[in-house]
Protein backbone atom coordinates (compact mmCIF):
# COMPACT_ATOMS: atom_id res chain seq x y z
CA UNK A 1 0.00 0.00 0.00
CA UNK A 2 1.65 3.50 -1.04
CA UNK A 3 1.37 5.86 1.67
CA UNK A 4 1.01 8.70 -1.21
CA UNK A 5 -1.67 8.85 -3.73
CA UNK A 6 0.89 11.68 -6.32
CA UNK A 7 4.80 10.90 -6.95
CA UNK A 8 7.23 13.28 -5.75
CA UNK A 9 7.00 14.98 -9.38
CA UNK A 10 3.09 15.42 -9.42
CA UNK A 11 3.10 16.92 -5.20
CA UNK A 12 5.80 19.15 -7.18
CA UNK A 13 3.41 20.30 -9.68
CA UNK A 14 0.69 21.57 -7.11
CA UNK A 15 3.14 23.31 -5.08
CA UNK A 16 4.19 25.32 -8.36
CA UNK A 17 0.50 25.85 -8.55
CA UNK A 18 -0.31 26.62 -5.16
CA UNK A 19 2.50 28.95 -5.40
CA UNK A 20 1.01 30.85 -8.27
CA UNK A 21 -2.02 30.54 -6.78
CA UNK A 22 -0.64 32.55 -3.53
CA UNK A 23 1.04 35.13 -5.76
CA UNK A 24 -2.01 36.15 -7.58
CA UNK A 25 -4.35 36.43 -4.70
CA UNK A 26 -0.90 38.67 -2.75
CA UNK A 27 -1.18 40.72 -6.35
CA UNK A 28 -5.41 41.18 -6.04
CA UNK A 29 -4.98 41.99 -2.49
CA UNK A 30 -2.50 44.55 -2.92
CA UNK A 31 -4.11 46.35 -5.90
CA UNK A 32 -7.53 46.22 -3.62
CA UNK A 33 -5.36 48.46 -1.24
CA UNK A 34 -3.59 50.53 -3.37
CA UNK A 35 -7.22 51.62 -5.00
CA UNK A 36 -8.41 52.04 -1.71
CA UNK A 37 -6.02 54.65 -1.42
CA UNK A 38 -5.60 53.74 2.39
CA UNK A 39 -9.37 53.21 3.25
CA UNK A 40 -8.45 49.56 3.25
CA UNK A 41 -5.26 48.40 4.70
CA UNK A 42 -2.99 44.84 3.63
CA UNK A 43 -4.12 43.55 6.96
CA UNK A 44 -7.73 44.19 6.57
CA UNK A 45 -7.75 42.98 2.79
CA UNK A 46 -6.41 39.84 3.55
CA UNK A 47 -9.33 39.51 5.97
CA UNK A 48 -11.55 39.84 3.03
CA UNK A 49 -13.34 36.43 1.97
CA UNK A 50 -13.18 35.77 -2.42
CA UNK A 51 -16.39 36.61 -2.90
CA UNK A 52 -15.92 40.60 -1.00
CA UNK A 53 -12.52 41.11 -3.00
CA UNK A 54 -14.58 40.10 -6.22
CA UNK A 55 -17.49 42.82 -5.49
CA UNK A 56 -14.45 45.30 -4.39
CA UNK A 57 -13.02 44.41 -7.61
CA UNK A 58 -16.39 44.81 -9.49
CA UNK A 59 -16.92 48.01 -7.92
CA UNK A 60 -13.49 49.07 -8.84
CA UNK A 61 -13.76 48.28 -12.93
CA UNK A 62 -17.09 49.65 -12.68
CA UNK A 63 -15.46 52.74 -11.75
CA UNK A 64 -12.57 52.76 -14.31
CA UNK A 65 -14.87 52.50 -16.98
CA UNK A 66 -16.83 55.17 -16.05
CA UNK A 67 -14.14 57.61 -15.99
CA UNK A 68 -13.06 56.30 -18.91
CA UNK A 69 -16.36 57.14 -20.70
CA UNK A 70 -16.84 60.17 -19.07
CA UNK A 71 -12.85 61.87 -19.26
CA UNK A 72 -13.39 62.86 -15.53
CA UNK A 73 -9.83 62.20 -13.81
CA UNK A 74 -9.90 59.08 -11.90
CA UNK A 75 -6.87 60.23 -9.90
């Protein structure tokens, strides 16, 4: 009986992926702060479940594009 369903190579694999995973929700959380522009800090983003940094997200691109229609400054 093998103690381990994946070979070393495959448990290699999902790390990489985990890994990436980990990066890209780091890169989501910071760019929720940074947009924010302090009203949300690192700490209290990573707090936030998936489904909150997706509307904060939403809200976000909502709000790009309408600056971008409307040629007010965003910044």
């Amino acid at each position: 009986m093998r103690l381990l369903p994946l070979t070393i190579s495959q448990i290699d694999e999902v790390v990489k992926e985990m890994e990436q995973e980990a990066k890209a929700i780091k890169k989501e959380i910071f760019k929720l702060a940074w947009f924010m522009r302090g009203s949300l800090s690192i700490d209290e983003a990573y707090q936030l479940t998936y489904e909150d940094r997706e509307v904060i997200s939403d809200i976000i691109k909502e709000n790009l594009d309408m600056t971008k229609e409307t040629g007010l400054p965003f910044f």
